[in-house]
Protein backbone atom coordinates (compact mmCIF):
# COMPACT_ATOMS: atom_id res chain seq x y z
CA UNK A 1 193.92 42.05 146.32
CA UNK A 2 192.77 45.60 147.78
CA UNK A 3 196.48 45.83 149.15
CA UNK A 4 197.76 44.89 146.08
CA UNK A 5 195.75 47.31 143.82
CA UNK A 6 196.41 49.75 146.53
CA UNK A 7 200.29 49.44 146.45
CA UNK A 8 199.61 50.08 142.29
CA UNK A 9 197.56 53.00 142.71
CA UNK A 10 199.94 55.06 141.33
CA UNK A 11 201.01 52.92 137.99
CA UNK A 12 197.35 51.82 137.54
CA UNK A 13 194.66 53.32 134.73
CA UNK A 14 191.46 53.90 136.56
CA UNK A 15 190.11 54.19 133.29
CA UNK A 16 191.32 50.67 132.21
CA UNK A 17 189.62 47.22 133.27
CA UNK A 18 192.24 45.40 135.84
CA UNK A 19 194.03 42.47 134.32
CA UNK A 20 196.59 40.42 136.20
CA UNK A 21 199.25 38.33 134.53
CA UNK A 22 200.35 35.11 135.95
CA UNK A 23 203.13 35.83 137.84
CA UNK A 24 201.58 39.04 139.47
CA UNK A 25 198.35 36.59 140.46
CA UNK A 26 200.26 34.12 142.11
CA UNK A 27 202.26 37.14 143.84
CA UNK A 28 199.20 37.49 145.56
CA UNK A 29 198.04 34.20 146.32
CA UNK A 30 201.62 33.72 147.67
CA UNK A 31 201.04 36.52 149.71
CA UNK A 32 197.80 35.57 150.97
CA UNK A 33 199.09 32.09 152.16
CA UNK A 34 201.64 33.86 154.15
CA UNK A 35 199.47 35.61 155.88
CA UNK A 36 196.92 32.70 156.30
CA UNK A 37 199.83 30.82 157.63
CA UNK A 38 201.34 33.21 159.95
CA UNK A 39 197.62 34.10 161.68
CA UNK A 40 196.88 30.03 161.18
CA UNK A 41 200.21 29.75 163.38
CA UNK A 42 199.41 32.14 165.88
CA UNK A 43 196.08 30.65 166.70
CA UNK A 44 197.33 26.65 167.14
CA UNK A 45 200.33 28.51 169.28
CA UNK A 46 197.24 30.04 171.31
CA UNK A 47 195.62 26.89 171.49
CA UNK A 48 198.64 24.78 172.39
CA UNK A 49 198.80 27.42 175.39
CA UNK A 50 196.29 26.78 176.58
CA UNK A 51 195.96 22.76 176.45
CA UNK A 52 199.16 22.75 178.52
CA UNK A 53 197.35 24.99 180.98
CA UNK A 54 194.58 21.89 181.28
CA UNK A 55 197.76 19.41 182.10
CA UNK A 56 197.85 19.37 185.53
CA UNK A 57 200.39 16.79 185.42
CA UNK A 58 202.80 17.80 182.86
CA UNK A 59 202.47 14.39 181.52
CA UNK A 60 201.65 15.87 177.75
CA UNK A 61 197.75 14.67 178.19
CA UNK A 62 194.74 16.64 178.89
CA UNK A 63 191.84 14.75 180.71
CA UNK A 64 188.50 14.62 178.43
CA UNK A 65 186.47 15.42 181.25
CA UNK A 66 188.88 18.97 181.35
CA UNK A 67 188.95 19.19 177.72
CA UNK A 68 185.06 19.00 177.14
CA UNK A 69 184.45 21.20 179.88
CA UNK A 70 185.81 23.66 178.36
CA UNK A 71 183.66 26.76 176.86
């Protein structure tokens, strides 16, 4: 929203109470979820990098005993 209002600075009335119309507030909650899902997608990648590092035999499966040891 701060990025948004930001962006506006220049068309926006300080001296005015913010409204958003419909299709500007879903703008930003589309924008949001793009983000969300592009760091949400980043961290399973992370996470899928390093579960393949537990499988010592490349068979696709990580031992419980490795999994729960881990910090």
């Amino acid at each position: 929203l701060n990025t948004y209002n930001f962006l506006q600075h220049d068309t926006i009335n300080p001296f005015v109470p913010l409204l958003y119309s419909f299709q500007v507030a879903s703008q930003i909650v589309r924008s949001m979820a793009r983000a969300y899902g592009q760091w949400q997608n980043a961290e399973c990648r992370q996470m899928a990098s390093e579960l393949r590092g537990l499988d010592s035999l490349s068979s696709g499966r990580v031992p419980l005993d490795k999994l729960y040891s881990q910090p």
